[in-house]
Protein backbone atom coordinates (compact mmCIF):
# COMPACT_ATOMS: atom_id res chain seq x y z
CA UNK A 1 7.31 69.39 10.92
CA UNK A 2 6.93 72.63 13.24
CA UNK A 3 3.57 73.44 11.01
CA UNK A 4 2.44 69.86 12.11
CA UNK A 5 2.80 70.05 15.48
CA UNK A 6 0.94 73.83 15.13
CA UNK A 7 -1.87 72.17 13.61
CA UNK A 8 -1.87 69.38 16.49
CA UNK A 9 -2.27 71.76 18.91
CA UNK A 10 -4.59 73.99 16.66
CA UNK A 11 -6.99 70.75 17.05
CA UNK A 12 -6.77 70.43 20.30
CA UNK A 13 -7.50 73.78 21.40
CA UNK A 14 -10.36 73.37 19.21
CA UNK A 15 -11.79 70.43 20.69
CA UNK A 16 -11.33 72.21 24.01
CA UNK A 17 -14.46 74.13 22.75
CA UNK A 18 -17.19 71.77 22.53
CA UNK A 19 -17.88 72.14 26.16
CA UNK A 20 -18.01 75.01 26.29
CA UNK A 21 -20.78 75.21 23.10
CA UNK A 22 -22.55 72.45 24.86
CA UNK A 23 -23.20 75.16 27.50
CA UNK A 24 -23.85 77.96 25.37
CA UNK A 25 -26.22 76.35 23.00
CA UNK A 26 -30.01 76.60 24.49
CA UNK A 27 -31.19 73.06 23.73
CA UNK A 28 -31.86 69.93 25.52
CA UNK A 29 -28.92 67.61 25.61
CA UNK A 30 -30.25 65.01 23.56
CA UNK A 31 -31.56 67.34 20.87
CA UNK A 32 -28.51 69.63 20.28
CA UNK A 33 -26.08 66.06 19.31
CA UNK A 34 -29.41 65.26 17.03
CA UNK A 35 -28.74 68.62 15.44
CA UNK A 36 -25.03 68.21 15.59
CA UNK A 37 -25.47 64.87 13.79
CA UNK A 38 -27.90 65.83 11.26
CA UNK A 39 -25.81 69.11 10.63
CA UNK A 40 -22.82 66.90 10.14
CA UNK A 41 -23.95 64.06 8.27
CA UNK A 42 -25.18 66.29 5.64
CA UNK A 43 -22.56 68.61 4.77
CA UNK A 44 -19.92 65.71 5.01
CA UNK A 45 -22.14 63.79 2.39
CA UNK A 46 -22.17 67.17 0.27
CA UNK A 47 -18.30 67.25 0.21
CA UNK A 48 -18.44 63.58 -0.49
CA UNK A 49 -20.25 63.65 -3.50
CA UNK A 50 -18.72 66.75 -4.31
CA UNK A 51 -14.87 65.91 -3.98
CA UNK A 52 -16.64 62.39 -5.95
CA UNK A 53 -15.20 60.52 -2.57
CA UNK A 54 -17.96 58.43 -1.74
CA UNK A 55 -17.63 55.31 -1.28
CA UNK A 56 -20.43 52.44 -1.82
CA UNK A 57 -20.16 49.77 0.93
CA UNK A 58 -22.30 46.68 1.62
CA UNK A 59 -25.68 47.24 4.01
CA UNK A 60 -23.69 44.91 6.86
CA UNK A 61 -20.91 47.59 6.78
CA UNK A 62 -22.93 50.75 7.12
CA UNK A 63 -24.45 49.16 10.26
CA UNK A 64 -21.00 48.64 11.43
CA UNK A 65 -20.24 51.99 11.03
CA UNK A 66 -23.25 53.04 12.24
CA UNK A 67 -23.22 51.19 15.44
CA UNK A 68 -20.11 52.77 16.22
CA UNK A 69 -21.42 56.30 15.49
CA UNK A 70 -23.86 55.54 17.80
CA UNK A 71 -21.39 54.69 20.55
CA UNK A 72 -20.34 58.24 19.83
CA UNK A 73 -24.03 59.78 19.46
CA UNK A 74 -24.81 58.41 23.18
CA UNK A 75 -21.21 59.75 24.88
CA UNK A 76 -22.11 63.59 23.62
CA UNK A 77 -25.56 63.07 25.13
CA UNK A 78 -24.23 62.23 28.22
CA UNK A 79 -20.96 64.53 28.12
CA UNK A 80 -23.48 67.91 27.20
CA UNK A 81 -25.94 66.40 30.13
CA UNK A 82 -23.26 66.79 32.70
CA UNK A 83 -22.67 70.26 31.48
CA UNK A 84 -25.88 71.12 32.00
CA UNK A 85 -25.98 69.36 35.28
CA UNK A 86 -23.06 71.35 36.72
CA UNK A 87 -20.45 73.46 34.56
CA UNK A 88 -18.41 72.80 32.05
CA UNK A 89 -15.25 71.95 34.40
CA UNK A 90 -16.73 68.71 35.83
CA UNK A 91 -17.92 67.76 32.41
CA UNK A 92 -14.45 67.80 31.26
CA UNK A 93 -12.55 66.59 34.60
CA UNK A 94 -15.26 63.65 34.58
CA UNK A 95 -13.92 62.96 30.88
CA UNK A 96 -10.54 62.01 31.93
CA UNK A 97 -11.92 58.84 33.53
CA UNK A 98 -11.65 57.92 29.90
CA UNK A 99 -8.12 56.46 30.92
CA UNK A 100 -9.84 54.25 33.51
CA UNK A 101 -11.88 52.85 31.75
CA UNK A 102 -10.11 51.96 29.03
CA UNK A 103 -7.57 50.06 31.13
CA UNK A 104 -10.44 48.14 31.66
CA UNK A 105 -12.46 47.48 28.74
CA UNK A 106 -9.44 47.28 25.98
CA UNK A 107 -8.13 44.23 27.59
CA UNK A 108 -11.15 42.44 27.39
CA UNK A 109 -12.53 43.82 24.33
CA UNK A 110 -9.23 43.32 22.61
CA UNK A 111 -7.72 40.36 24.60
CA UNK A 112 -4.31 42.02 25.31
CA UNK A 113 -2.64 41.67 28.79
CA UNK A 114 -4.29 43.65 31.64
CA UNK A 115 -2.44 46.60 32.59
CA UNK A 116 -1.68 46.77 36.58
CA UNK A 117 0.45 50.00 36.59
CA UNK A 118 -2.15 51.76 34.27
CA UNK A 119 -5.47 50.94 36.63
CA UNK A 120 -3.65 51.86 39.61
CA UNK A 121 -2.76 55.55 37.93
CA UNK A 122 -6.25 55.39 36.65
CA UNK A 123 -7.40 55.44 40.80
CA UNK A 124 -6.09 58.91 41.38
CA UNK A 125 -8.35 59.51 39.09
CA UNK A 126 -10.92 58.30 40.40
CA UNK A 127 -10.08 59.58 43.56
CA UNK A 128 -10.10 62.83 42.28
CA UNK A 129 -13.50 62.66 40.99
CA UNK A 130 -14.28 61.40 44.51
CA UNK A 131 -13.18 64.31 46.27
CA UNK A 132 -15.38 66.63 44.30
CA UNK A 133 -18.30 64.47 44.24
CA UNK A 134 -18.05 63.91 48.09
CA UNK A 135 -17.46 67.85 48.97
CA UNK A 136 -19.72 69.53 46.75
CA UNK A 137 -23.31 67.81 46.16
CA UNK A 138 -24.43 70.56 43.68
CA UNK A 139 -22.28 68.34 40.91
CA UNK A 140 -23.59 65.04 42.20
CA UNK A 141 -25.91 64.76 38.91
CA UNK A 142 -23.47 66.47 36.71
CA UNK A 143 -20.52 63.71 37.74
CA UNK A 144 -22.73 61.12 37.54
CA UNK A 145 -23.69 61.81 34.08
CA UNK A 146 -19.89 62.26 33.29
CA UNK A 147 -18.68 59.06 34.48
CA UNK A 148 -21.17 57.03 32.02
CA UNK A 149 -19.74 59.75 28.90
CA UNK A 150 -16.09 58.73 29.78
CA UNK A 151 -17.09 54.88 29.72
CA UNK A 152 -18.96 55.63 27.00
CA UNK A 153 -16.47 57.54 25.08
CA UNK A 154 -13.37 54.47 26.20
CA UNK A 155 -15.87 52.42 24.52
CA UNK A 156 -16.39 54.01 21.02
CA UNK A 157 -12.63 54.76 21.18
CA UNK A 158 -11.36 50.90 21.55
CA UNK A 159 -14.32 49.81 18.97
CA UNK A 160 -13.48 52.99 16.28
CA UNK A 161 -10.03 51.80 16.37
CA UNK A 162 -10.51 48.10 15.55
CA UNK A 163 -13.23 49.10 12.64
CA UNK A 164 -11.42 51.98 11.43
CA UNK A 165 -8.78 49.99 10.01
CA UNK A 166 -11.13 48.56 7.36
CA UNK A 167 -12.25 52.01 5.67
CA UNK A 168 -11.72 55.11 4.88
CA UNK A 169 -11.78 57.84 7.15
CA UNK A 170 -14.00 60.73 5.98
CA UNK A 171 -16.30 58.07 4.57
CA UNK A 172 -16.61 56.54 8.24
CA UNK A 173 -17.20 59.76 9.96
CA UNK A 174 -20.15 60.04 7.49
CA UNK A 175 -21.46 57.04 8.18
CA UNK A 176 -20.64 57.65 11.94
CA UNK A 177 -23.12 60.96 11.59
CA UNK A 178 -25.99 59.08 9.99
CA UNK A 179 -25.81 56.16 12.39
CA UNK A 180 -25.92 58.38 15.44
CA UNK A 181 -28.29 60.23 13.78
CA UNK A 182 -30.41 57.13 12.87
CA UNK A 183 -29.95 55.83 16.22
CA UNK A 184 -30.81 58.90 18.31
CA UNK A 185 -34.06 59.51 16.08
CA UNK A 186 -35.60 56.82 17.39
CA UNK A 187 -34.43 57.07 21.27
CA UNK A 188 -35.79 60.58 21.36
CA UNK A 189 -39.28 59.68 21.88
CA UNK A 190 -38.20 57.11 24.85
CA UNK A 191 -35.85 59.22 26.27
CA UNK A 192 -38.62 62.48 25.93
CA UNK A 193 -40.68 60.33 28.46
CA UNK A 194 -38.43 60.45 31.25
CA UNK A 195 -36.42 63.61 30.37
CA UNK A 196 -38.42 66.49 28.35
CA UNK A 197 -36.73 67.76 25.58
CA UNK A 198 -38.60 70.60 25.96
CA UNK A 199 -37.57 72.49 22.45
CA UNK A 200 -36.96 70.87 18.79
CA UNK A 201 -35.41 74.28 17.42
CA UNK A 202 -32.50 76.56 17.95
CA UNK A 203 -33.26 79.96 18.70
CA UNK A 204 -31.09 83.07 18.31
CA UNK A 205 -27.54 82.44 19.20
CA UNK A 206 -28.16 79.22 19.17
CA UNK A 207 -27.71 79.03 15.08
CA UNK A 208 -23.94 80.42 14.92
CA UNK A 209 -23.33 78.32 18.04
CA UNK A 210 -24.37 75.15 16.34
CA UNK A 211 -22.77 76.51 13.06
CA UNK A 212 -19.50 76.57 14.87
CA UNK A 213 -19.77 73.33 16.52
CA UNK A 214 -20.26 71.09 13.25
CA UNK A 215 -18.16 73.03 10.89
CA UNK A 216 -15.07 73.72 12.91
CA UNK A 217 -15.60 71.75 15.94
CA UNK A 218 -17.11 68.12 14.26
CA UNK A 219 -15.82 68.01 10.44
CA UNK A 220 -13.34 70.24 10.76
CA UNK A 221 -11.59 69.07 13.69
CA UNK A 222 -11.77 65.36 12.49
CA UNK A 223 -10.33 66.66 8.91
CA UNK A 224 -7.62 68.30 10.99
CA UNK A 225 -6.58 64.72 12.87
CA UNK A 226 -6.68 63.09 10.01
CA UNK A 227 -3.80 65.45 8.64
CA UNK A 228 -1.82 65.26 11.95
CA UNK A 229 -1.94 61.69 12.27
CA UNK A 230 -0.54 60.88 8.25
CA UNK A 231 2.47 63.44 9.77
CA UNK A 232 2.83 62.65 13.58
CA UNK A 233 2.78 59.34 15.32
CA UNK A 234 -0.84 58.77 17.14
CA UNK A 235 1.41 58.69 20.41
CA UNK A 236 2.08 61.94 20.22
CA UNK A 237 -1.34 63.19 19.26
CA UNK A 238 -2.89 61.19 22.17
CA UNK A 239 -1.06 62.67 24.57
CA UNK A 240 -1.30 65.97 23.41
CA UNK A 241 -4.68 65.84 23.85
CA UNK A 242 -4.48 65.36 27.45
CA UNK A 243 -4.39 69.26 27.26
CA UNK A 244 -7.81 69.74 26.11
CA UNK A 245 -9.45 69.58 29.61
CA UNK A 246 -7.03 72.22 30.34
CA UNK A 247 -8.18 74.34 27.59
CA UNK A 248 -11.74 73.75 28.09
CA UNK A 249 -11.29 74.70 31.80
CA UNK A 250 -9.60 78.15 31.12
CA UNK A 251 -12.11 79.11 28.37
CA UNK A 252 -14.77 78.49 31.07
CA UNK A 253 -13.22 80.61 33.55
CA UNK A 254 -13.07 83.19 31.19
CA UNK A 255 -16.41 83.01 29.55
CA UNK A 256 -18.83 81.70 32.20
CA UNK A 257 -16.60 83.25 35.61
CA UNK A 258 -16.46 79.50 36.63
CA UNK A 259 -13.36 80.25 38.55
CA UNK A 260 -15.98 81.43 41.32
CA UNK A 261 -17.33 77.90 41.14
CA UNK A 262 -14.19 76.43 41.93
CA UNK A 263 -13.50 75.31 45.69
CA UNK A 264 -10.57 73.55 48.04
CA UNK A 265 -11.79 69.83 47.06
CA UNK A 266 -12.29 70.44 43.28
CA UNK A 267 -8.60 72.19 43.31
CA UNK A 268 -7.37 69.02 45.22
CA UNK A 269 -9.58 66.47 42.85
CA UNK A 270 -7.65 68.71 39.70
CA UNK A 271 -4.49 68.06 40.93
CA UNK A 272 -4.88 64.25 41.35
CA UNK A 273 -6.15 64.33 38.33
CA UNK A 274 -3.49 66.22 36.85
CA UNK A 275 -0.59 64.35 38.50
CA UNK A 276 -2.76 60.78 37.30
CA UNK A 277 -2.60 61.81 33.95
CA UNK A 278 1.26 62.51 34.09
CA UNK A 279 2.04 59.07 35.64
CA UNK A 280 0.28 57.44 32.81
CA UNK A 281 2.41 59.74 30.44
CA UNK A 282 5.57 58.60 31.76
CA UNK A 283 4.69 55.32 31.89
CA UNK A 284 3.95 55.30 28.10
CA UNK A 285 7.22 56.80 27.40
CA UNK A 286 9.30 54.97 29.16
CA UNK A 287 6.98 51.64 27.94
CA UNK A 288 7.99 53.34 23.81
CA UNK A 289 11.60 53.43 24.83
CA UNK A 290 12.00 49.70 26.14
């Protein structure tokens, strides 16, 4: 059990990464998750057909799959455009609207009882955000952009859960990668007219960056919660995971300086964040032990 819970946090200190790529890595927003995708979808179909673990589903299903990997594709666009926008740190403090949002959208989506205690929680949150967007106007863009990835993300979280159920899990990331994929090929040109893409290619750095990303921070990482979750209940894992922010946020400091970044209203935003996120914790425990 203690290796379990070593491996739960392994994977969350892991995700806490992928900001901090989506910085490092050169490319245009929209072109490094096409990369990411491609990258993906091709060496989890080589360990497919490999491991002989492919599955053959009907055309209806691989668009159901597919539409949810797109869900996915467009909430990394949007999540590595706020980095860009601003720093890592409001990409990731912007991602804990997720909570927010999906007090919203799961009772409608999956008709359960709306939540009052969890939306008002969900408004320090929001107040949070508000501080930093209202005291610092060089993140404007960058928050904005955030905001839509959380919704985004709440989204393809409610909808991968209710289709998830009905296959298996490497099989769906696959078909995840190659719906994104599929998906984002043919946005590129519209999205090219408003926002250049500028460059198709990694260059330099870029290769081991992007190298890292899909092997340890796309397959590997969603390998690795597939192990925890078959040992740990997804309770636990979920709110584990309310660390990676924090993770993300001290790699930036010590990798991009961002600490210098960091003024009175975003360290007052953080902490209504922070204190948000533990009300909602509590809640859920004490809501598990009723």
């Amino acid at each position: 059990m203690k290796k379990d819970y070593l491996l739960l946090h392994l994977s969350v200190f892991i995700a806490g990464f992928t900001g901090v790529l989506g910085r490092l890595i050169t490319l245009d927003s929209a072109i490094l998750v096409w990369w990411r995708m491609a990258a993906a979808a091709l060496l989890m179909w080589l360990f497919l057909v490999i491991t002989k673990q492919l599955n053959n589903y009907k055309p209806n299903n691989l668009f159901q799959m597919g539409g949810v990997g797109m869900l996915l594709c467009l909430h990394w666009v949007f999540f590595y455009a706020s980095i860009k926008a601003s720093n890592v740190s409001i990409g990731v403090v912007c991602f804990s609207l997720v909570g927010f949002f999906t007090a919203l959208l799961e009772p409608v989506i999956n008709k359960h009882r709306f939540s009052g205690r969890e939306f008002l929680f969900s408004l320090l949150t929001i107040l949070g955000i508000y501080l930093i967007f209202q005291f610092d106007s060089r993140y404007r863009l960058g928050i904005a952009l955030g905001v839509v990835s959380s919704a985004l993300y709440a989204l393809f979280a409610i909808v991968n859960q209710r289709v998830g159920k009905h296959y298996e899990a490497k099989n769906m990331l696959l078909w995840e990668m190659v719906g994104g994929l599929v998906g984002l090929t043919c946005l590129i040109p519209l999205y090219n007219m408003f926002i250049p893409v500028g460059r198709l290619y990694p260059v330099g750095m870029d290769y081991a960056y992007l190298a890292f990303m899909v092997v340890v921070c796309t397959i590997g990482l969603c390998l690795l919660q597939i192990i925890v979750l078959q040992k740990i209940p997804a309770f636990t894992v979920n709110l584990t995971y309310n660390l990676e922010p924090v993770y993300s946020i001290i790699l930036s400091m010590f990798i991009f300086s961002e600490y210098k970044e960091l003024n009175f209203s975003f360290c007052i935003g953080i902490a209504l964040i922070i204190v948000s996120v533990i009300l909602q914790t509590l809640s859920e425990i004490k809501k598990r032990s009723v």
